[in-house]
PDB file of N, CA and C in Angstrom:
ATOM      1  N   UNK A   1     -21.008 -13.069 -27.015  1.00  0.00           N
ATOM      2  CA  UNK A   1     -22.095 -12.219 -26.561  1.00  0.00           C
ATOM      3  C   UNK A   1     -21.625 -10.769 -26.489  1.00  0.00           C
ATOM      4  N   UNK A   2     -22.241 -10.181 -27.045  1.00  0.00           N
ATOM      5  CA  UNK A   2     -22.211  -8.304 -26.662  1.00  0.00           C
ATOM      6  C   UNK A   2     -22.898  -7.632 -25.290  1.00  0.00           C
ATOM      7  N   UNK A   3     -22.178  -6.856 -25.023  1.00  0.00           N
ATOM      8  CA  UNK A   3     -22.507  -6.211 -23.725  1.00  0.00           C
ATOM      9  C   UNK A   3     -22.844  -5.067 -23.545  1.00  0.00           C
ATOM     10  N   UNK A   4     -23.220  -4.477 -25.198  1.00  0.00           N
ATOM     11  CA  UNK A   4     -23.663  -3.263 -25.108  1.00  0.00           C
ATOM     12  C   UNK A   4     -22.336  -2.081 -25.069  1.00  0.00           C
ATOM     13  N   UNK A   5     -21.404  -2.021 -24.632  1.00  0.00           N
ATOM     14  CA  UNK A   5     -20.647  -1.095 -24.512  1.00  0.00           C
ATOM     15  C   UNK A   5     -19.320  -0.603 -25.675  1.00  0.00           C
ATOM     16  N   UNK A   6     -20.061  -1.446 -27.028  1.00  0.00           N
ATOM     17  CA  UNK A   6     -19.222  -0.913 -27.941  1.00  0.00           C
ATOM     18  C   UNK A   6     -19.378   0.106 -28.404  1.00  0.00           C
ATOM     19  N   UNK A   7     -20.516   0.713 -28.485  1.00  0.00           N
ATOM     20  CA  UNK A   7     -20.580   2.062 -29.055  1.00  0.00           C
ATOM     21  C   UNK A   7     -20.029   3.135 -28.144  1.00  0.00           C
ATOM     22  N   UNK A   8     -20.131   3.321 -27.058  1.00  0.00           N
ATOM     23  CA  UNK A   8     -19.387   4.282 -25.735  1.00  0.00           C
ATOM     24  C   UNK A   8     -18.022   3.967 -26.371  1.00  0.00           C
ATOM     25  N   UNK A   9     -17.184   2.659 -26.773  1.00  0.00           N
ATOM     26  CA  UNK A   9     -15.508   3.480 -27.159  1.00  0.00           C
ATOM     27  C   UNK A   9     -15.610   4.000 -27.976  1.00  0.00           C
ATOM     28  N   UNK A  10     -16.076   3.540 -29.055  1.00  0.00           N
ATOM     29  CA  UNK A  10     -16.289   4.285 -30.644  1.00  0.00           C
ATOM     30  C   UNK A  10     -16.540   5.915 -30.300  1.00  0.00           C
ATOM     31  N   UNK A  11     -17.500   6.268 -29.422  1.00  0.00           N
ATOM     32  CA  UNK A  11     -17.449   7.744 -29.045  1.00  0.00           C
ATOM     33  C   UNK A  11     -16.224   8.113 -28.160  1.00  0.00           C
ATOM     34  N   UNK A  12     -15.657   7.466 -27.650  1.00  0.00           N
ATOM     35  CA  UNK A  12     -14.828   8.018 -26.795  1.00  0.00           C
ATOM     36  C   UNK A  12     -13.295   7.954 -27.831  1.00  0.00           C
ATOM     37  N   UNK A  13     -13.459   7.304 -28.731  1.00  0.00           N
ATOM     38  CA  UNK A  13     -12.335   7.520 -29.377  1.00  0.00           C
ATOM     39  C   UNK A  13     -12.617   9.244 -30.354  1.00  0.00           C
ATOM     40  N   UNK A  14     -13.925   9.224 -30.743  1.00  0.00           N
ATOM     41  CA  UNK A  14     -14.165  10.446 -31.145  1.00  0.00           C
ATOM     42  C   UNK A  14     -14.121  11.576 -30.321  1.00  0.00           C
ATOM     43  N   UNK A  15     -13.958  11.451 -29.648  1.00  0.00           N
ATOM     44  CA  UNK A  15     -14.240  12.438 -28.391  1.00  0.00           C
ATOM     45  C   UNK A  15     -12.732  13.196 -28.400  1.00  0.00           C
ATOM     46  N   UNK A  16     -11.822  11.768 -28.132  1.00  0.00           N
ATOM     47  CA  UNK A  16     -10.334  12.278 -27.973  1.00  0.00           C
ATOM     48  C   UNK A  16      -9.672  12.914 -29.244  1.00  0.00           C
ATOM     49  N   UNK A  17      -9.906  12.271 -30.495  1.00  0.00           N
ATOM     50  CA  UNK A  17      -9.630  12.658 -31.685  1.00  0.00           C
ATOM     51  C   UNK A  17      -9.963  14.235 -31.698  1.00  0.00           C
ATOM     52  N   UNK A  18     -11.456  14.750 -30.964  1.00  0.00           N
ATOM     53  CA  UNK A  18     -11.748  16.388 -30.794  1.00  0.00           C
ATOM     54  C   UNK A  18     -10.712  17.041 -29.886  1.00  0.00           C
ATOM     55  N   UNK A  19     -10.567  16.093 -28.939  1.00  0.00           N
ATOM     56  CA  UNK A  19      -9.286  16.788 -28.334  1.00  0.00           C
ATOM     57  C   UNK A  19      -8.372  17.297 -28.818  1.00  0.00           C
ATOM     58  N   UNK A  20      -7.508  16.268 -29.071  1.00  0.00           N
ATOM     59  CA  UNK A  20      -6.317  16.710 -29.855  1.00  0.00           C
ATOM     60  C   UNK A  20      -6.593  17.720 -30.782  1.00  0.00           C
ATOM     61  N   UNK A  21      -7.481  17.641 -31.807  1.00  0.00           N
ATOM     62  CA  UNK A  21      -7.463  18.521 -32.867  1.00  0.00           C
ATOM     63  C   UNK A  21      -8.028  20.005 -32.222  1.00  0.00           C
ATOM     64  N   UNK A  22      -8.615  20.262 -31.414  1.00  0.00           N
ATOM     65  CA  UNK A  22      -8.673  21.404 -30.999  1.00  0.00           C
ATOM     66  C   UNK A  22      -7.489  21.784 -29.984  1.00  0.00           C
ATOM     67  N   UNK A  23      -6.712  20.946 -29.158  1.00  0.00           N
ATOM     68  CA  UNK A  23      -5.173  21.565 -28.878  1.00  0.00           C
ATOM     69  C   UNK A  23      -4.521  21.864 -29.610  1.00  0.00           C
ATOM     70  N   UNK A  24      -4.646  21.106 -31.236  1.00  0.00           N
ATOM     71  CA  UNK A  24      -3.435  21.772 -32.383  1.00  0.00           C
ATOM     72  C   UNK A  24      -3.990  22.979 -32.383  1.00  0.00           C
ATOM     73  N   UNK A  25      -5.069  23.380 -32.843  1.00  0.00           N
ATOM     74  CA  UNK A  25      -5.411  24.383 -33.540  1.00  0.00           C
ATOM     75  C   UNK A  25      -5.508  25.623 -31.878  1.00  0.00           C
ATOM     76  N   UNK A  26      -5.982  25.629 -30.964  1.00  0.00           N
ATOM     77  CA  UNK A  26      -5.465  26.469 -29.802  1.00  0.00           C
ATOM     78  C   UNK A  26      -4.038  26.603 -29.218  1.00  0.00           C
ATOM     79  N   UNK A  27      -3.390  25.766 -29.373  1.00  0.00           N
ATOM     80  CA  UNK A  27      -1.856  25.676 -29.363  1.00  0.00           C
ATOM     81  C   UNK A  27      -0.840  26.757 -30.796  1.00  0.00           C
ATOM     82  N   UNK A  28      -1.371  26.972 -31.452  1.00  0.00           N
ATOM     83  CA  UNK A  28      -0.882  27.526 -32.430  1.00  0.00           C
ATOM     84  C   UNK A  28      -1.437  28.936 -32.819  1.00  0.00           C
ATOM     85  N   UNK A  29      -2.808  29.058 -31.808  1.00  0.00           N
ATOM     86  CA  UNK A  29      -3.051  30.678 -31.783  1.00  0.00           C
ATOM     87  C   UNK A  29      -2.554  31.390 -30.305  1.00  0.00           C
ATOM     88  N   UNK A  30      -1.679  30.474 -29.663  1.00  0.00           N
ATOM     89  CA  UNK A  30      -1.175  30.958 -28.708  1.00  0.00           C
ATOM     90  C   UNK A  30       0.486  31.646 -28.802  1.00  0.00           C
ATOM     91  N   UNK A  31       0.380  32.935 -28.272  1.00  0.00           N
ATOM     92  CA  UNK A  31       1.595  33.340 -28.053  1.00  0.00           C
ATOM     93  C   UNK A  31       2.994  33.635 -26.672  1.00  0.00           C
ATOM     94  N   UNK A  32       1.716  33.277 -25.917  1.00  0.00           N
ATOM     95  CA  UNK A  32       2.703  33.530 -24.330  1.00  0.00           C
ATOM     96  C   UNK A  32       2.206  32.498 -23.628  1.00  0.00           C
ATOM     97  N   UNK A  33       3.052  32.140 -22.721  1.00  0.00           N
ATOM     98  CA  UNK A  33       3.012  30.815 -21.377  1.00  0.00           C
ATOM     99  C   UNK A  33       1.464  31.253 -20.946  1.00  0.00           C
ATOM    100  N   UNK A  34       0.816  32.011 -20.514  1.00  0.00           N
ATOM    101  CA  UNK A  34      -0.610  31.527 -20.098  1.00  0.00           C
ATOM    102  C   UNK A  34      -1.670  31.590 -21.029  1.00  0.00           C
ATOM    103  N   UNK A  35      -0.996  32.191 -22.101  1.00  0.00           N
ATOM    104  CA  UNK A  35      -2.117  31.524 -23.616  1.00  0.00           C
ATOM    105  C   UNK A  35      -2.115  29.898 -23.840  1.00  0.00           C
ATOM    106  N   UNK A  36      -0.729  29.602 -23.543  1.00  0.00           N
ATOM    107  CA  UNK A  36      -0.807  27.923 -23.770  1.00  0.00           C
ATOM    108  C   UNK A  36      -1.585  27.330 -22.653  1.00  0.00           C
ATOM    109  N   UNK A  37      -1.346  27.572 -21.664  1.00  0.00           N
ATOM    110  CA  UNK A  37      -1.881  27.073 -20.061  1.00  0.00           C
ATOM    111  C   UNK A  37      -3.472  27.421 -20.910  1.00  0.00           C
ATOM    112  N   UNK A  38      -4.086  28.427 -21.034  1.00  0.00           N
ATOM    113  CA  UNK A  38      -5.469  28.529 -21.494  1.00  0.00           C
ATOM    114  C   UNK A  38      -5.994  27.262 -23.065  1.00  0.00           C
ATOM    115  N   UNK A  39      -4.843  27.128 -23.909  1.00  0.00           N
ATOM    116  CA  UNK A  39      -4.994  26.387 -24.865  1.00  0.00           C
ATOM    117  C   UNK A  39      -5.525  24.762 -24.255  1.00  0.00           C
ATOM    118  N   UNK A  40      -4.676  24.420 -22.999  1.00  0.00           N
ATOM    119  CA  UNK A  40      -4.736  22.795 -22.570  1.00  0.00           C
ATOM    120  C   UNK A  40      -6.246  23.028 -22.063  1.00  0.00           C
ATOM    121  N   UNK A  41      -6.712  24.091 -21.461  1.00  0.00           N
ATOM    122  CA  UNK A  41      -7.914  23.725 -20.444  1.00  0.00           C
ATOM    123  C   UNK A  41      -9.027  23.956 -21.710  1.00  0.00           C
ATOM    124  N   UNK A  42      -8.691  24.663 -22.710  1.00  0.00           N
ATOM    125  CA  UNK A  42      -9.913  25.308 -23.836  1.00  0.00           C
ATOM    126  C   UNK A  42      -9.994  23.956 -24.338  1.00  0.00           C
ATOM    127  N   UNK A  43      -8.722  23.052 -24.876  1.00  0.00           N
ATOM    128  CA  UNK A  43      -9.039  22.097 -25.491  1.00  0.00           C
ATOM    129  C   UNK A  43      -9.553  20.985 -24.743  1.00  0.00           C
ATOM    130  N   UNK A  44      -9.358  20.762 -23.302  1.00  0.00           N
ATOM    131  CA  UNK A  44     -10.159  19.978 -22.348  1.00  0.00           C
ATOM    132  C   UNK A  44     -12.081  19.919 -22.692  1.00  0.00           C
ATOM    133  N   UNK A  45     -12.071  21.132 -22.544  1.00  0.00           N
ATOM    134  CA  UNK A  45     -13.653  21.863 -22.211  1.00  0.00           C
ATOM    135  C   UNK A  45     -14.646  21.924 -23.474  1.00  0.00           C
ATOM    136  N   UNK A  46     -13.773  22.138 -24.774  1.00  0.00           N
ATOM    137  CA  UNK A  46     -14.460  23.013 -25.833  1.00  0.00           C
ATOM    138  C   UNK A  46     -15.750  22.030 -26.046  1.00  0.00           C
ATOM    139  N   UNK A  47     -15.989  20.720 -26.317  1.00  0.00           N
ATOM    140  CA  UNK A  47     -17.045  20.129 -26.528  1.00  0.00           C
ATOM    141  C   UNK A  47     -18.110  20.491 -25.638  1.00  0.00           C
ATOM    142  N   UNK A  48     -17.676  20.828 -24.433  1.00  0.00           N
ATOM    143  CA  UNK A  48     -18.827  21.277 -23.656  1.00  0.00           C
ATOM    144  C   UNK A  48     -19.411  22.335 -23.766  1.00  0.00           C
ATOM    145  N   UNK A  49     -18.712  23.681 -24.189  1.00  0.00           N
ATOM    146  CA  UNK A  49     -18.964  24.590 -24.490  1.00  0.00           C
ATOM    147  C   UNK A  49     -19.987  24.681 -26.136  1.00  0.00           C
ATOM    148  N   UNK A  50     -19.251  23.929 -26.759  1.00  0.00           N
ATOM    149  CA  UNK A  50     -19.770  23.574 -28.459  1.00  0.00           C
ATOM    150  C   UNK A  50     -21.436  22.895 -28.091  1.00  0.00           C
ATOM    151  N   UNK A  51     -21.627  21.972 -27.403  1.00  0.00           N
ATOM    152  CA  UNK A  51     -22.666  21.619 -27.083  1.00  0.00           C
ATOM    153  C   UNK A  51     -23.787  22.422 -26.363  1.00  0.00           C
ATOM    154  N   UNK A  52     -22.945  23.437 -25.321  1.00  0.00           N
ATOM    155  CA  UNK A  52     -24.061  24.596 -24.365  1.00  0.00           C
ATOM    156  C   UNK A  52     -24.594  25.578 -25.228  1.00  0.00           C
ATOM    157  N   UNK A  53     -24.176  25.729 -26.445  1.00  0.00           N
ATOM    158  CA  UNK A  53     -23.911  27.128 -27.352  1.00  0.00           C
ATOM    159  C   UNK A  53     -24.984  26.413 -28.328  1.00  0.00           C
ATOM    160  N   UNK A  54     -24.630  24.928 -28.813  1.00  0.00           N
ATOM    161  CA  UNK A  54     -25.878  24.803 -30.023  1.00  0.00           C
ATOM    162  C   UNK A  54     -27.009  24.030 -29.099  1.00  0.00           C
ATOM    163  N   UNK A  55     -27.100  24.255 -27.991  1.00  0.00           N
ATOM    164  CA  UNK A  55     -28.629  23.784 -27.292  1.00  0.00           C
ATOM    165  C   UNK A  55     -29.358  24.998 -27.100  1.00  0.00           C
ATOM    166  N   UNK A  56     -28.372  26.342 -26.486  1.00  0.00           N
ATOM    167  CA  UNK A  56     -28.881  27.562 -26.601  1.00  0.00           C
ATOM    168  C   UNK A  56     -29.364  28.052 -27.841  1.00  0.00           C
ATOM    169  N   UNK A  57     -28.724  28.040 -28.927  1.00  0.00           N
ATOM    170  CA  UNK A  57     -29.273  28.661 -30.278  1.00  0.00           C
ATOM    171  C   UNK A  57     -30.265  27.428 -30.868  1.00  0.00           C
ATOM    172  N   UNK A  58     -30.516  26.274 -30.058  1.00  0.00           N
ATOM    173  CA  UNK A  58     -31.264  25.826 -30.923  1.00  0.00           C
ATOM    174  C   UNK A  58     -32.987  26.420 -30.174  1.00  0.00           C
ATOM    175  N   UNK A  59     -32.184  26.702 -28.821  1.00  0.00           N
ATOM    176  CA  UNK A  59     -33.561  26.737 -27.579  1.00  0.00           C
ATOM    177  C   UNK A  59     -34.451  28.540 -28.420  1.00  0.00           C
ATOM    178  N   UNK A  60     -33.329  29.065 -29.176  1.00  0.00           N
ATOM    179  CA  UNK A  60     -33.656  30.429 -29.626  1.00  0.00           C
ATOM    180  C   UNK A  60     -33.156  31.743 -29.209  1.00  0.00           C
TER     181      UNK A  60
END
């Protein structure tokens, strides 16, 4: 029997996969100790931000 909750990992594996790939790529435009400290929290956040930004431009 299915319980419904296979699709939630399948996103959550996508989710993390955005992670990482946006710490490589913010990790490597960083040059000093609180550019990196800013790289871990940017790459925490960025989906949220990516999502507030195309609800706004879609709102107009």
């Amino acid at each position: 029997m299915s319980d419904g909750n296979t699709g939630a990992a399948g996103g959550g594996a996508i989710y993390a996969l955005g992670i990482f790939g946006a710490w490589v790529w913010f990790w490597q435009q960083a040059d000093a100790f609180w550019e990196y400290v800013l790289a871990i929290i940017q790459g925490l956040f960025w989906p949220a931000w990516m999502v507030y930004d195309l609800f706004k431009a879609l709102a107009g």
